[in-house]
PDB file of N, CA and C in Angstrom:
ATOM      1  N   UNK A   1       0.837  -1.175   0.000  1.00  0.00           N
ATOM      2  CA  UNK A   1       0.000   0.000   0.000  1.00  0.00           C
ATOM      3  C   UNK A   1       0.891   1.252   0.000  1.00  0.00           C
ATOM      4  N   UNK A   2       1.034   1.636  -1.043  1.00  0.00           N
ATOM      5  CA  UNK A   2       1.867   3.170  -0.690  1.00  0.00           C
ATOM      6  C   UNK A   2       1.229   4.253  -0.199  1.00  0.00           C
ATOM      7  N   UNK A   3       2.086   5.181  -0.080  1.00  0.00           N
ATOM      8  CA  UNK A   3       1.531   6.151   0.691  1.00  0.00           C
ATOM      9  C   UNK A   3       0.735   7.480  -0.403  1.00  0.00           C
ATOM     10  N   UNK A   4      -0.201   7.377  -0.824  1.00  0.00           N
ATOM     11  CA  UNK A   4      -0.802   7.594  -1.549  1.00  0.00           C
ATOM     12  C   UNK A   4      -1.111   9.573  -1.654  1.00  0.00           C
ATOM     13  N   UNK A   5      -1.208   9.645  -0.156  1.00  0.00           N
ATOM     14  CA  UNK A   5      -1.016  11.244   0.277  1.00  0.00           C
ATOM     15  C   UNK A   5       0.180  11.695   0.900  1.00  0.00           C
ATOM     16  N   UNK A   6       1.275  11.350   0.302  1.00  0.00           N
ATOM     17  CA  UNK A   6       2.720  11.949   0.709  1.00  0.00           C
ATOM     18  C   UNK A   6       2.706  12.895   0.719  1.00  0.00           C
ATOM     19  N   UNK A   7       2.775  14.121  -0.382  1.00  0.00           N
ATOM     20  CA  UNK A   7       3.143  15.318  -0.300  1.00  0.00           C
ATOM     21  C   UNK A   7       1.950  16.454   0.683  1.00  0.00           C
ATOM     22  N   UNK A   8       0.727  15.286   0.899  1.00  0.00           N
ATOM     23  CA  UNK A   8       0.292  16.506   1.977  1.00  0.00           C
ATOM     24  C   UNK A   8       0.718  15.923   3.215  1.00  0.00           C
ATOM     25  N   UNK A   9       1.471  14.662   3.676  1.00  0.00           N
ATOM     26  CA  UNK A   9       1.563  14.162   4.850  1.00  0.00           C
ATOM     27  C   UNK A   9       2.864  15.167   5.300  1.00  0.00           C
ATOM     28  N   UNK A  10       3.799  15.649   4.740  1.00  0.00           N
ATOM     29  CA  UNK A  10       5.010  16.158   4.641  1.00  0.00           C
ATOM     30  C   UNK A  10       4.917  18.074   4.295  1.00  0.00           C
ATOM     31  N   UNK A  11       3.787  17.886   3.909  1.00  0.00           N
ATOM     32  CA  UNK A  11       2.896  19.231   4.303  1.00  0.00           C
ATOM     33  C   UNK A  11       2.992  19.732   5.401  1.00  0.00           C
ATOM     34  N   UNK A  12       2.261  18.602   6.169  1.00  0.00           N
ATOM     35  CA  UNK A  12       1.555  18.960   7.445  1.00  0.00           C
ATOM     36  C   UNK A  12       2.525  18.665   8.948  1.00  0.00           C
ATOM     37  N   UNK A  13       3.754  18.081   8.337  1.00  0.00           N
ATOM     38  CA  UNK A  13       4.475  17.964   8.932  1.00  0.00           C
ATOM     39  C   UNK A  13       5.499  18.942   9.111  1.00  0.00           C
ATOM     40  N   UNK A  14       6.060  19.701   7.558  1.00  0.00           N
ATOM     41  CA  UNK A  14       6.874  20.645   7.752  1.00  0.00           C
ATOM     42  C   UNK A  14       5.955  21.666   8.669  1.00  0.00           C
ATOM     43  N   UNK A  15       4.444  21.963   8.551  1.00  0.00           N
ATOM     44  CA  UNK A  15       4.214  22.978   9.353  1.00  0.00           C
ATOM     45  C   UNK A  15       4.120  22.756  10.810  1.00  0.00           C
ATOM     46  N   UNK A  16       4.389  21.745  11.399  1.00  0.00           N
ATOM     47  CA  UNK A  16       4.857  21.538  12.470  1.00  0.00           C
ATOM     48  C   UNK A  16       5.986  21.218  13.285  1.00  0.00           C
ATOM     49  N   UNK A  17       6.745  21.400  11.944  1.00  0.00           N
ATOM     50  CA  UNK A  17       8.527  21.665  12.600  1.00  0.00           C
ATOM     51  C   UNK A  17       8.838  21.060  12.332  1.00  0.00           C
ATOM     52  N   UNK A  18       8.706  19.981  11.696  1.00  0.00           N
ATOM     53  CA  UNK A  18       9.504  17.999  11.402  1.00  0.00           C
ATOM     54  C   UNK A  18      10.157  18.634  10.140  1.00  0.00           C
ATOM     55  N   UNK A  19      11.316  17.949  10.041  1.00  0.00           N
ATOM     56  CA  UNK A  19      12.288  17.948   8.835  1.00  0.00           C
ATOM     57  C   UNK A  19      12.594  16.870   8.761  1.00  0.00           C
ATOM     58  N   UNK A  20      13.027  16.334   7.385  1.00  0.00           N
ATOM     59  CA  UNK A  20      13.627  15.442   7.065  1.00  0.00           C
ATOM     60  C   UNK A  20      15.597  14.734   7.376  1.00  0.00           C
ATOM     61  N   UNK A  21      15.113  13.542   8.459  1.00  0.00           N
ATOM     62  CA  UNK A  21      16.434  13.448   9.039  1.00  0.00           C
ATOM     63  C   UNK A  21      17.761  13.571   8.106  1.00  0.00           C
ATOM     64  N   UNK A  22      17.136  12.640   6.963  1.00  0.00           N
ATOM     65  CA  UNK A  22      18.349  12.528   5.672  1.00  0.00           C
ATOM     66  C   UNK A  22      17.795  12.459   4.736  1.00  0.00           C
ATOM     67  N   UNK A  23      17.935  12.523   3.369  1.00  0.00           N
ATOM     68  CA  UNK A  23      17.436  12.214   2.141  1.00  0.00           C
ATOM     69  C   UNK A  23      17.426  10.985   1.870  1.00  0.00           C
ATOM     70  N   UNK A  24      18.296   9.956   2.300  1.00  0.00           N
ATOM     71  CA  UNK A  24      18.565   8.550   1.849  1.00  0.00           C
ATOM     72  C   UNK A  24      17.202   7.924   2.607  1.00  0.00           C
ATOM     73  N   UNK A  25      16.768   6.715   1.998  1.00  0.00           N
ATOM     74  CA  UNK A  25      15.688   5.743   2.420  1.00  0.00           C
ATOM     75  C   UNK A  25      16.345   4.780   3.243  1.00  0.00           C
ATOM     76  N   UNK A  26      16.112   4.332   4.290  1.00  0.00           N
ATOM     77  CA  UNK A  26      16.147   3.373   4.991  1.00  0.00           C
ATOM     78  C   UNK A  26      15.270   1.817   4.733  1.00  0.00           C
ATOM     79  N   UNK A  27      15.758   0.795   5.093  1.00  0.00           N
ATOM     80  CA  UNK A  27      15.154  -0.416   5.021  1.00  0.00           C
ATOM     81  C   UNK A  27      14.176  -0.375   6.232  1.00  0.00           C
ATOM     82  N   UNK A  28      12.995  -0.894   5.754  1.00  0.00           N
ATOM     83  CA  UNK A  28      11.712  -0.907   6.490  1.00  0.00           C
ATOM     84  C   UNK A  28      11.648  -1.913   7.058  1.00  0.00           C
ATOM     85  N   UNK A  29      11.415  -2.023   8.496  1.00  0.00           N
ATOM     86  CA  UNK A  29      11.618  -3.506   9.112  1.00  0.00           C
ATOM     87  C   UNK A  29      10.602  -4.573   9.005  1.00  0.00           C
ATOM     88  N   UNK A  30       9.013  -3.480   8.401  1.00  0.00           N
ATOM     89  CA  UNK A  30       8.082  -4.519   8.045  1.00  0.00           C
ATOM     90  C   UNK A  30       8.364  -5.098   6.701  1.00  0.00           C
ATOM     91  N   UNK A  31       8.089  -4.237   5.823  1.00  0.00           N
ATOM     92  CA  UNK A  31       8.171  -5.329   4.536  1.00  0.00           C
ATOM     93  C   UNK A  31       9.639  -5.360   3.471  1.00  0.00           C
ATOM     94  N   UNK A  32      10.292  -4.934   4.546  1.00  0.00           N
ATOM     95  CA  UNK A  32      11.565  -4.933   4.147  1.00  0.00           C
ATOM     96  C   UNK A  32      12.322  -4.354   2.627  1.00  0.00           C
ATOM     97  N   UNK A  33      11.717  -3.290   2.152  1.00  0.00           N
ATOM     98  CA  UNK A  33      11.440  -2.279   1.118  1.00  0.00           C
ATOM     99  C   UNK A  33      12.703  -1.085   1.447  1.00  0.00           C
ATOM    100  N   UNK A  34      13.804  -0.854   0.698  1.00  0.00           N
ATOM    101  CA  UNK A  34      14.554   0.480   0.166  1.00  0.00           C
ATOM    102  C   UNK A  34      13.534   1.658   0.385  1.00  0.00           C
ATOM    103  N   UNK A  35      12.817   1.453   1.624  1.00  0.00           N
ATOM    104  CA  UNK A  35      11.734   3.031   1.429  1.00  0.00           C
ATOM    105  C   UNK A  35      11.049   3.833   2.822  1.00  0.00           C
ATOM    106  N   UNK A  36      11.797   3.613   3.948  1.00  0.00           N
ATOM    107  CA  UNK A  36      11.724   4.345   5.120  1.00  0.00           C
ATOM    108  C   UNK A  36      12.091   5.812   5.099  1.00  0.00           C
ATOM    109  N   UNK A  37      11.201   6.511   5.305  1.00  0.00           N
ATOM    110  CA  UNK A  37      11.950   8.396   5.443  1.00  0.00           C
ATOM    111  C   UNK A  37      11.966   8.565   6.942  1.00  0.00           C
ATOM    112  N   UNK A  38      12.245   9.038   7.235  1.00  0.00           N
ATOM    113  CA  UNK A  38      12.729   9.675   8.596  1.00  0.00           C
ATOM    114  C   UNK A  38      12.436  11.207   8.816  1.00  0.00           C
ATOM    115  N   UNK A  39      11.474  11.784   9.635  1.00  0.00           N
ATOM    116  CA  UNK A  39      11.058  13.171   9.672  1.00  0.00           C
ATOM    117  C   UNK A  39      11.940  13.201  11.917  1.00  0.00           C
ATOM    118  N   UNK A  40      12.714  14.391  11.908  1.00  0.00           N
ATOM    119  CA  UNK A  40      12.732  14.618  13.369  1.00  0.00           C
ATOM    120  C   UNK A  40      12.048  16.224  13.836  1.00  0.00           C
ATOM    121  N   UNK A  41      12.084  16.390  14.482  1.00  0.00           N
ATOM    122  CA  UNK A  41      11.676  17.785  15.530  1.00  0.00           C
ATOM    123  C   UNK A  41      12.236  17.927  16.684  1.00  0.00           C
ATOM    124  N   UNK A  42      12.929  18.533  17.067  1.00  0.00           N
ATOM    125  CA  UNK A  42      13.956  18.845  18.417  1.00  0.00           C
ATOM    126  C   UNK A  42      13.976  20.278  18.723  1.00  0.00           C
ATOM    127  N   UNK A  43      13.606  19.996  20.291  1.00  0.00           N
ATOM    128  CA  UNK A  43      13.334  21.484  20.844  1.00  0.00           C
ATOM    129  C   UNK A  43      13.841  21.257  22.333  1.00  0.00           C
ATOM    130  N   UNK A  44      13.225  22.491  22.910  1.00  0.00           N
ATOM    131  CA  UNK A  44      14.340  22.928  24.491  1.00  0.00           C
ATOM    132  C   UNK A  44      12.916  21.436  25.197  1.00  0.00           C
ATOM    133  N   UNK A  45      11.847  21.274  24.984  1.00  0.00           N
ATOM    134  CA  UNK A  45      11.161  20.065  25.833  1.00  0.00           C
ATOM    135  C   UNK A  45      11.439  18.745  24.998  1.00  0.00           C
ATOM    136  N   UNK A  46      12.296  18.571  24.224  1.00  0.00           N
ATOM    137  CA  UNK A  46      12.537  16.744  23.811  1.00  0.00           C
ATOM    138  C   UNK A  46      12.419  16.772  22.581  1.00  0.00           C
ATOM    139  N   UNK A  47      12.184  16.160  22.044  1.00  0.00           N
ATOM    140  CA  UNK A  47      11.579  15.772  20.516  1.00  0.00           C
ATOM    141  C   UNK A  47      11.304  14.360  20.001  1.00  0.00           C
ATOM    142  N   UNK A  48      11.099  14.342  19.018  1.00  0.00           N
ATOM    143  CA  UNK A  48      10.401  13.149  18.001  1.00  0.00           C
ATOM    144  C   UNK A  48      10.888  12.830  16.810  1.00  0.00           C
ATOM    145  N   UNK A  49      11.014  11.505  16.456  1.00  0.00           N
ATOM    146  CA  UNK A  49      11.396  11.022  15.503  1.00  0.00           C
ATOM    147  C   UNK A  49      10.184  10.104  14.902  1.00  0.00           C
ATOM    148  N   UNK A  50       9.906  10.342  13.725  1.00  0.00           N
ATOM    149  CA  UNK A  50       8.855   9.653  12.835  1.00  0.00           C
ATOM    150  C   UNK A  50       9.641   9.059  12.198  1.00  0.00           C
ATOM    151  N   UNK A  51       9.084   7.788  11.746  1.00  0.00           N
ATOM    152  CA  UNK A  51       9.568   7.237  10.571  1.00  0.00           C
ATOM    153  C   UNK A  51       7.985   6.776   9.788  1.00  0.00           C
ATOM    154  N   UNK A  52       8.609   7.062   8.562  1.00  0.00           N
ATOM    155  CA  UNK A  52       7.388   6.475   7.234  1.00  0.00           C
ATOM    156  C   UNK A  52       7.880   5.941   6.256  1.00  0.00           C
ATOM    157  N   UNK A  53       7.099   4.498   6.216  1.00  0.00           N
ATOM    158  CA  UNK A  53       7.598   3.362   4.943  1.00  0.00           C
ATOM    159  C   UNK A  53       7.042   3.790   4.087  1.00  0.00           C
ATOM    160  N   UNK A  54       7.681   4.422   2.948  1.00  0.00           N
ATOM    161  CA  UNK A  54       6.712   4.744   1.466  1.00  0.00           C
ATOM    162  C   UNK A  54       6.036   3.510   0.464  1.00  0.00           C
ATOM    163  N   UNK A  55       6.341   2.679   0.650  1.00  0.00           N
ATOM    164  CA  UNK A  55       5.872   1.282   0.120  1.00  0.00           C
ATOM    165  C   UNK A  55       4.946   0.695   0.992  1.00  0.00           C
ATOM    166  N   UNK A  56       5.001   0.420   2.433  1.00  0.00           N
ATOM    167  CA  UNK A  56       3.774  -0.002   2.758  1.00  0.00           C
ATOM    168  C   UNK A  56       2.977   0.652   3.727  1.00  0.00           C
ATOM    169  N   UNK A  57       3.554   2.170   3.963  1.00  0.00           N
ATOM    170  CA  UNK A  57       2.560   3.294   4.489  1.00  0.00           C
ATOM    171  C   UNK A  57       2.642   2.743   6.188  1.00  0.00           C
ATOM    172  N   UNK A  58       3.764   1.929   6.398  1.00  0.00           N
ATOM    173  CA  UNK A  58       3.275   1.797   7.974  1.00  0.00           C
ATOM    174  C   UNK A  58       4.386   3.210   8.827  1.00  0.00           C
ATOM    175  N   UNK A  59       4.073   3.403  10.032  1.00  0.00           N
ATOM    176  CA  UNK A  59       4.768   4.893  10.615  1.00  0.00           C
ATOM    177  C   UNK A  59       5.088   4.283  11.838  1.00  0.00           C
ATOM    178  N   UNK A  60       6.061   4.917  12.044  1.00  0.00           N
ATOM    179  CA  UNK A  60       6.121   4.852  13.795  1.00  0.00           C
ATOM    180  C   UNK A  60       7.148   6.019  14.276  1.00  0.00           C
ATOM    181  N   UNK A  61       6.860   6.404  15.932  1.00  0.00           N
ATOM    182  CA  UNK A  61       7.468   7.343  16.292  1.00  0.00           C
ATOM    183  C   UNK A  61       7.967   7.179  17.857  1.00  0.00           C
ATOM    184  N   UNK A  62       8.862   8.071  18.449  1.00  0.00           N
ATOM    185  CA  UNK A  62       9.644   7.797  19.485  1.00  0.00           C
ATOM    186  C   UNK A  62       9.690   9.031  19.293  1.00  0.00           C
ATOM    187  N   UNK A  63       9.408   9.186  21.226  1.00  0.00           N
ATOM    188  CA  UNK A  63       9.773  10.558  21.996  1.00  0.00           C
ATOM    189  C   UNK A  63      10.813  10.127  22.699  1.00  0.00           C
ATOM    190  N   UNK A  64      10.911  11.871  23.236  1.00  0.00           N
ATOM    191  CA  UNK A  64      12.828  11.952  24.111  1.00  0.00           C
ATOM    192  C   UNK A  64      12.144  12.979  24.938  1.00  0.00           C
ATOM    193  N   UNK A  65      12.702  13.383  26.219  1.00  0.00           N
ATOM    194  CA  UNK A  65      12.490  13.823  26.834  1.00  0.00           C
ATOM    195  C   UNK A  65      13.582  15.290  26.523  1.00  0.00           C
ATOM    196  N   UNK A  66      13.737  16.197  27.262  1.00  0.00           N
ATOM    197  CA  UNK A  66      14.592  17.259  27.023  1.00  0.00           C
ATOM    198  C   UNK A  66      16.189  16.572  28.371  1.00  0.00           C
ATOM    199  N   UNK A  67      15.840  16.094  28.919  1.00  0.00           N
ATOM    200  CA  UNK A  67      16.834  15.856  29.747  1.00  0.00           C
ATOM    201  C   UNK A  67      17.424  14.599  29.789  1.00  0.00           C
ATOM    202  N   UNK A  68      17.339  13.340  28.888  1.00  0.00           N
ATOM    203  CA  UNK A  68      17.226  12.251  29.138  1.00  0.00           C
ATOM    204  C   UNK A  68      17.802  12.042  27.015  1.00  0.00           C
ATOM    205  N   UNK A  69      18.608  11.293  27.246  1.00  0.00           N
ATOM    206  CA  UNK A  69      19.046  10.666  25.469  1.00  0.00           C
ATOM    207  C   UNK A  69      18.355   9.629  25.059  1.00  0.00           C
ATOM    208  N   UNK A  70      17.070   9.636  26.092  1.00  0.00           N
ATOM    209  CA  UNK A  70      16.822   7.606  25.853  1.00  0.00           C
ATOM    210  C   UNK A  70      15.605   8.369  24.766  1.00  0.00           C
ATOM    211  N   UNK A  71      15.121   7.503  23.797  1.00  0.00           N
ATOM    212  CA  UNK A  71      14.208   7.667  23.075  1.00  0.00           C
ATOM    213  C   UNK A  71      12.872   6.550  23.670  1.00  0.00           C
ATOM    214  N   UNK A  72      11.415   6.831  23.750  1.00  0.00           N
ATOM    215  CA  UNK A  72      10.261   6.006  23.747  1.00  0.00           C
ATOM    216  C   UNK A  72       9.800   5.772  22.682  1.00  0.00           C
ATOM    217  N   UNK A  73       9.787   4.499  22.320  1.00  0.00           N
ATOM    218  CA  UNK A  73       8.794   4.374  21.313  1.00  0.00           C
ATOM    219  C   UNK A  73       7.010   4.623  21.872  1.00  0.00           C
ATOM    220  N   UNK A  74       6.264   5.407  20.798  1.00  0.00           N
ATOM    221  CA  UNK A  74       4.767   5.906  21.011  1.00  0.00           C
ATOM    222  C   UNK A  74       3.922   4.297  20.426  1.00  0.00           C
ATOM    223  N   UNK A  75       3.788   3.564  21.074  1.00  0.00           N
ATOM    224  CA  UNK A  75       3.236   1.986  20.627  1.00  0.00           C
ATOM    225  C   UNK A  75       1.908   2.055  19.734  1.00  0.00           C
ATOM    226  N   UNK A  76       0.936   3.629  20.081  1.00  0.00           N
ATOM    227  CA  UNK A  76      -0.112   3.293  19.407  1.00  0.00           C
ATOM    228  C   UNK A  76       0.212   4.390  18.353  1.00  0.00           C
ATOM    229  N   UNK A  77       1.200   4.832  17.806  1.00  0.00           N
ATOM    230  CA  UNK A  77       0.951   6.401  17.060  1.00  0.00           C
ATOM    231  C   UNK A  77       0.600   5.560  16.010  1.00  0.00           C
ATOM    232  N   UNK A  78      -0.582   6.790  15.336  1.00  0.00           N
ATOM    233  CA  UNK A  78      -0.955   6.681  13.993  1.00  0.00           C
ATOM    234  C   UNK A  78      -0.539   8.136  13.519  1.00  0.00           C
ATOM    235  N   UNK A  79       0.386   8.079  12.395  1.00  0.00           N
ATOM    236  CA  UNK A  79       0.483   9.599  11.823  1.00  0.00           C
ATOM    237  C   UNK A  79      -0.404  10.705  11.517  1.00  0.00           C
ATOM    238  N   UNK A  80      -1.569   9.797  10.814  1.00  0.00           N
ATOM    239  CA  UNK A  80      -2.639  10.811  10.171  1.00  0.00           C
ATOM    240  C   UNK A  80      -3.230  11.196  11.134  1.00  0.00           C
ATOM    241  N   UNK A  81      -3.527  10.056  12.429  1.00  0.00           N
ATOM    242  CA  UNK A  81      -4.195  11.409  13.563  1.00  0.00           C
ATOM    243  C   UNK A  81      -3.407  12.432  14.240  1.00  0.00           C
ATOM    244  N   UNK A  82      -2.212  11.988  14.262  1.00  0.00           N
ATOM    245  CA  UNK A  82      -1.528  13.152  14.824  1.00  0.00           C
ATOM    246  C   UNK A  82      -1.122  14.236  14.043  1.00  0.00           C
ATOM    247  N   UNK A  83      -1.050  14.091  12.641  1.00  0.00           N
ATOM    248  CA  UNK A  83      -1.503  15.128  12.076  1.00  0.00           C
ATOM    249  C   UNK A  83      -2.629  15.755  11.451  1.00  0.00           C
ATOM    250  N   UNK A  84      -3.641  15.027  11.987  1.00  0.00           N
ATOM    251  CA  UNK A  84      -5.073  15.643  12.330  1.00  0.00           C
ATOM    252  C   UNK A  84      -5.458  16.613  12.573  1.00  0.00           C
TER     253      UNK A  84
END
């Protein structure tokens, strides 16, 4: 399933501060696809790292705290609601 609304998902993301970690694609650990992007956001309270498989549209994300290097993975994030 690709990601069919990319350029508004990356829309709605630059207007909330996320940039793109690197240009290069990463291997997707679900379907194992040349097609992971990586969006981060880092500020003085922590930040976030998204990742999005362009081939099979699955996301996931991990918070950081501002004081702490450990990253959480968010177990239930869905992208589109959080950029809802």
């Amino acid at each position: 399933m690709p990601v069919e609304d990319l350029a508004t998902l990356e829309h709605k993301l630059q207007k909330r501060g996320f940039r793109r970690d690197d240009m290069l694609l990463h291997e997707c650990p679900d379907c194992k696809e040349q097609a992971l992007a990586t969006y981060i956001i880092v500020g003085k309270t922590g930040g976030r790292d998204i990742t999005l498989c362009l081939a099979c549209g699955k996301s996931r994300s991990w918070r950081s705290a501002a004081d702490a290097n450990q990253r959480v993975e968010d177990d239930k994030f869905d992208l589109r609601a959080f950029l809802g």
